[in-house]
Protein backbone atom coordinates (compact mmCIF):
# COMPACT_ATOMS: atom_id res chain seq x y z
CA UNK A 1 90.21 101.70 73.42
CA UNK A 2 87.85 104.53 72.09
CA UNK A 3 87.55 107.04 74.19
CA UNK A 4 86.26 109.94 71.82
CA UNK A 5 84.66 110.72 68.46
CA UNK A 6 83.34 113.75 66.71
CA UNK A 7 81.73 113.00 63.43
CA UNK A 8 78.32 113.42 61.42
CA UNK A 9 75.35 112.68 62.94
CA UNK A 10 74.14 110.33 60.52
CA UNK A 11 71.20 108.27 61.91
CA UNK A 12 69.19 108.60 65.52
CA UNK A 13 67.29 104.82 66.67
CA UNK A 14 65.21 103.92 69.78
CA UNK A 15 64.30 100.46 70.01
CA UNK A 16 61.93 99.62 73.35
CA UNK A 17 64.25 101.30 76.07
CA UNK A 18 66.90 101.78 73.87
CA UNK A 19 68.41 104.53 72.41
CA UNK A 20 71.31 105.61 70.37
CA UNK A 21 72.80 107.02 67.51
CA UNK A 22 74.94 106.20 64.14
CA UNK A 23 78.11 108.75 63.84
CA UNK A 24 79.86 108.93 60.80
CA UNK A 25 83.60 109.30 61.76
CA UNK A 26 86.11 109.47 58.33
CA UNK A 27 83.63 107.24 56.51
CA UNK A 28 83.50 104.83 59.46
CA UNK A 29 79.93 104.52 60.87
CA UNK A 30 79.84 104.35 64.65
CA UNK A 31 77.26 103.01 66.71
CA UNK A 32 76.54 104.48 70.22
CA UNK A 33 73.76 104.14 72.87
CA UNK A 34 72.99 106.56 74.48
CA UNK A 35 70.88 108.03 77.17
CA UNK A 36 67.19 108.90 76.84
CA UNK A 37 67.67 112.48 78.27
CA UNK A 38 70.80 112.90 75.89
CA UNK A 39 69.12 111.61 73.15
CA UNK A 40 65.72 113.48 73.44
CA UNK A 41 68.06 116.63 73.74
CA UNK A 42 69.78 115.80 70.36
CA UNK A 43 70.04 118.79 67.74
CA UNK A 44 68.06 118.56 64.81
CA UNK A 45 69.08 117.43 61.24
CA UNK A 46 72.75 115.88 61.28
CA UNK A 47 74.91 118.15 62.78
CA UNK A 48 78.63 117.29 63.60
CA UNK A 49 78.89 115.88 67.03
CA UNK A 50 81.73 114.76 69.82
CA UNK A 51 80.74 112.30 72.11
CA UNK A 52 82.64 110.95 75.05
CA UNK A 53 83.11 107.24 74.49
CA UNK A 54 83.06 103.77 77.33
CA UNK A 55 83.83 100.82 75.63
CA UNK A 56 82.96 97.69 76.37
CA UNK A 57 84.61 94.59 74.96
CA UNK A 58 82.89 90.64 75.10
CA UNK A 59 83.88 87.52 73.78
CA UNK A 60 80.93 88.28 71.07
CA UNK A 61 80.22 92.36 70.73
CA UNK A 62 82.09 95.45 70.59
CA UNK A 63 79.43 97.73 72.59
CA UNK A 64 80.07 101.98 72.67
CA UNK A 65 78.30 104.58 75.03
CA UNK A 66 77.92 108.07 74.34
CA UNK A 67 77.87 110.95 76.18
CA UNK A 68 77.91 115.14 76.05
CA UNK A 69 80.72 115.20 78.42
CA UNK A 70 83.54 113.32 80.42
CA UNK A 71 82.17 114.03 83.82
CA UNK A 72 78.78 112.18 82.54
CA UNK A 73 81.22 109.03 81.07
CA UNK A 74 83.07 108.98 84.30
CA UNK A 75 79.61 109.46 86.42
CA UNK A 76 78.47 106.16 84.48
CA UNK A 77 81.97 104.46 85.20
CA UNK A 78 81.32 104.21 88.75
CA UNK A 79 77.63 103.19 88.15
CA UNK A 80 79.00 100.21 86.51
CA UNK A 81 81.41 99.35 89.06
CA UNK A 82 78.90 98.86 91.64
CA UNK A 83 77.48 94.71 91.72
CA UNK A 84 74.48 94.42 89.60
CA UNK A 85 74.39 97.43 87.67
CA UNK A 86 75.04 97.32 84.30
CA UNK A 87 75.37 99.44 81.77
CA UNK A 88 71.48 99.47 80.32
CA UNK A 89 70.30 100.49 84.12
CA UNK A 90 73.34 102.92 84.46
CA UNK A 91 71.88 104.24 81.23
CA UNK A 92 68.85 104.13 82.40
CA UNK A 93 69.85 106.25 85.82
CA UNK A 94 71.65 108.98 83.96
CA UNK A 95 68.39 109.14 81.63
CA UNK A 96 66.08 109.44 84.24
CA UNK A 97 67.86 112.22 86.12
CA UNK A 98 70.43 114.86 85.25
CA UNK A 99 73.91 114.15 86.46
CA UNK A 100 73.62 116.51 89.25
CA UNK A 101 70.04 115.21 90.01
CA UNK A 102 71.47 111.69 90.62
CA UNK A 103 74.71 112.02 92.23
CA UNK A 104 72.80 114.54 95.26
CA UNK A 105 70.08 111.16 95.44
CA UNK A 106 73.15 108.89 96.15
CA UNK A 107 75.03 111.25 98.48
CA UNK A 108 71.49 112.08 100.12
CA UNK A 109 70.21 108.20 99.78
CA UNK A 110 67.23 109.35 98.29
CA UNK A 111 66.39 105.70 97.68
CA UNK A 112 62.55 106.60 96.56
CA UNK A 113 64.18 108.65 93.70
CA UNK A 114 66.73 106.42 92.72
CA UNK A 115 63.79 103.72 92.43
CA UNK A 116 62.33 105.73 89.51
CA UNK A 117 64.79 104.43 87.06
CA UNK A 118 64.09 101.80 85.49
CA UNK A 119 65.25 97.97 86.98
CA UNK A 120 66.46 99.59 90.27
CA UNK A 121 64.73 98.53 92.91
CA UNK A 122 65.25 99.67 96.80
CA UNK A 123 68.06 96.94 97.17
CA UNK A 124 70.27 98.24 94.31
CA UNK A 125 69.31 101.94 95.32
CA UNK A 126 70.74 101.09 98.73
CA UNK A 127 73.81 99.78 97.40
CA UNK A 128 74.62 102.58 95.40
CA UNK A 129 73.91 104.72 98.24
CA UNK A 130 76.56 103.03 100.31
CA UNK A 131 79.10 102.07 98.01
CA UNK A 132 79.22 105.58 95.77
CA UNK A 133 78.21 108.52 98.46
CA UNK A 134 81.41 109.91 99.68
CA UNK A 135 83.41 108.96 96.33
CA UNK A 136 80.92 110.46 94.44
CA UNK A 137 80.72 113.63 96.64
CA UNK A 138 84.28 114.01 96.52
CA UNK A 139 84.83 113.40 92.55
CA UNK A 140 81.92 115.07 91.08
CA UNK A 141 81.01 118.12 94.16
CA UNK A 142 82.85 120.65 92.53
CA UNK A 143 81.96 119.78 88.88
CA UNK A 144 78.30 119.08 89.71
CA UNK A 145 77.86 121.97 91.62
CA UNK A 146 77.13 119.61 94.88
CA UNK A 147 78.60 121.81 97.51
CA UNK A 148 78.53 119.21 100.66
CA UNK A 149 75.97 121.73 102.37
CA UNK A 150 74.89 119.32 104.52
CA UNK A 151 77.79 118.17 106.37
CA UNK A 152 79.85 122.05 106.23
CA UNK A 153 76.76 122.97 108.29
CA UNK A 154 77.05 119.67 111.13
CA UNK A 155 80.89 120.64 111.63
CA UNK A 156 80.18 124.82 111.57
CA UNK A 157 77.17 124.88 113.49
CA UNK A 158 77.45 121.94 116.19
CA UNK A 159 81.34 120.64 116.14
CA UNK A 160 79.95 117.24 116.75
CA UNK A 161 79.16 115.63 113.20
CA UNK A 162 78.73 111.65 113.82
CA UNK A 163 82.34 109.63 112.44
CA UNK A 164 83.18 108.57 109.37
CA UNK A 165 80.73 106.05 107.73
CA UNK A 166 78.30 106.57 110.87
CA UNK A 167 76.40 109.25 109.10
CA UNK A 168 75.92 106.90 105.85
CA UNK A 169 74.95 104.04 108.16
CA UNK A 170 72.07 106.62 110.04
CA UNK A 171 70.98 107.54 106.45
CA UNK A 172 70.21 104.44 105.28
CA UNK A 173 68.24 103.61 108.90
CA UNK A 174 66.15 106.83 108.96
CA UNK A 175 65.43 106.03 105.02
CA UNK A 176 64.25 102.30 105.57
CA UNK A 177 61.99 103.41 108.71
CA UNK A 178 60.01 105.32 105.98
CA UNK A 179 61.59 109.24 106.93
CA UNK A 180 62.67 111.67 103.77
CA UNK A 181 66.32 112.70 102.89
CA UNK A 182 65.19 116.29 103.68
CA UNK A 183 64.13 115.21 107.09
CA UNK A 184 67.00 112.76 107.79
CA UNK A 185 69.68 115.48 106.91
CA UNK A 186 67.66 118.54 109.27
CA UNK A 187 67.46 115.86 112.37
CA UNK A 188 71.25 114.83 112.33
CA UNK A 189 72.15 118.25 112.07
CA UNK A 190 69.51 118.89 115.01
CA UNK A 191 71.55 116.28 116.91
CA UNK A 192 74.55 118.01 116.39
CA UNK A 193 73.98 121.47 116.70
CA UNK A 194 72.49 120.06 120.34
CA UNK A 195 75.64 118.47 120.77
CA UNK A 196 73.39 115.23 122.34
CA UNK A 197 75.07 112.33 120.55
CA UNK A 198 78.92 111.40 120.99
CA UNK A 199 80.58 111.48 117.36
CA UNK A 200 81.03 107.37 117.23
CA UNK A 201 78.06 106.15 119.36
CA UNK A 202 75.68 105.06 116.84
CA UNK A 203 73.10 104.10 119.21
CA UNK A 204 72.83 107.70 121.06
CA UNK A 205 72.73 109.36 117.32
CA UNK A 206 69.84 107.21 116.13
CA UNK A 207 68.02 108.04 119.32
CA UNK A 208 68.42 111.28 119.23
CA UNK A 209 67.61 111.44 115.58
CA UNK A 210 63.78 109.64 116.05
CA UNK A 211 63.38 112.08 119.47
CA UNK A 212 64.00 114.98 117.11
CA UNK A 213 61.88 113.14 114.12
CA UNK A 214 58.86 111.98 116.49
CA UNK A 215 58.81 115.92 117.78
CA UNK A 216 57.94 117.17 114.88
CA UNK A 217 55.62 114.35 113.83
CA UNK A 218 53.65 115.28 117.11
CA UNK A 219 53.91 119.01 115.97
């Protein structure tokens, strides 16, 4: 498998969403896709480049990814692993948003900002969202920069964060009844700052949560 290649920058293409490069490796000529924000951010003229490398192998093709850097690769590794995303709308998520941009919109199931990418609509958005969040958080926090704010401040402040997988479950709930990852995120800690909600009762916390939503709707 190829995993890595730093060569000559020999050709840039873009065909309709497409987008990708030729490297010239040792008189071997490379092709990679790529995505758009990489690309667009391309040095000019044909500079030597290193790319991280996924390959993927069919009964047909030989396909290769690029990207700057292995947390990006491994960022579009577990895009792929998730049912019905492949590897032109993982592309497409990584060049719609930065890779800090879209692993907070998982962890936070912003769904309306995953939706901006193109092909993923609220369904796939919402799968990501359950199926990545707490992996993600815990693989790429520290590399990203994605300090679990959020969730340091519901066990400092209030001792009575909701259990495991509750919190992802509320998320999703508060996002589908039409209410912002900002807002979701400021009423759960509301909840347990108040200490109203019992840490497993998922009812309690999702009452709680729309008392504490609908107050400051009426405000």
């Amino acid at each position: 498998m190829i995993g890595w290649l730093q060569g000559q920058l020999a050709d840039r293409w873009h065909q309709a969403s497409r987008y990708g490069v030729l490297l010239v490796v040792a008189g071997v000529g490379y092709e990679l896709a790529l995505a758009r924000r990489h690309w667009e951010q391309l040095p000019a003229g044909s500079p030597e480049l290193s790319l991280h490398v996924h390959q993927v192998v069919r009964e047909d093709s030989w396909i290769l990814y690029g990207f700057e850097s292995r947390a990006n690769r491994d960022l579009f590794r577990e895009l792929v692993a998730v049912s019905g995303v492949g590897p032109q709308m993982a592309l497409g998520l990584l060049g719609q948003l930065s890779a800090e941009e879209l692993v907070r919109a998982i962890v936070q199931a912003d769904l309306r900002l995953l939706c901006q990418a193109p092909g993923v609509g609220k369904r796939t958005a919402e799968r990501l969202s359950v199926e990545l969040r707490t992996r993600l958080q815990e693989r790429f926090g520290a590399a990203l920069a994605l300090a679990p704010a959020d969730d340091l401040e519901l066990t400092e402040r209030g001792g009575g964060a909701p259990a495991a997988g509750l919190r992802d479950e509320l998320q999703l709930t508060l996002t589908a009844l039409g209410y912002e990852p900002l807002e979701i995120n400021r009423a759960l800690r509301a909840v347990a700052q108040l200490g109203q909600a019992p840490a497993g009762d998922g009812e309690a916390w999702l009452r709680e949560s729309l008392r504490w939503l609908s107050r400051g709707e009426a405000a």
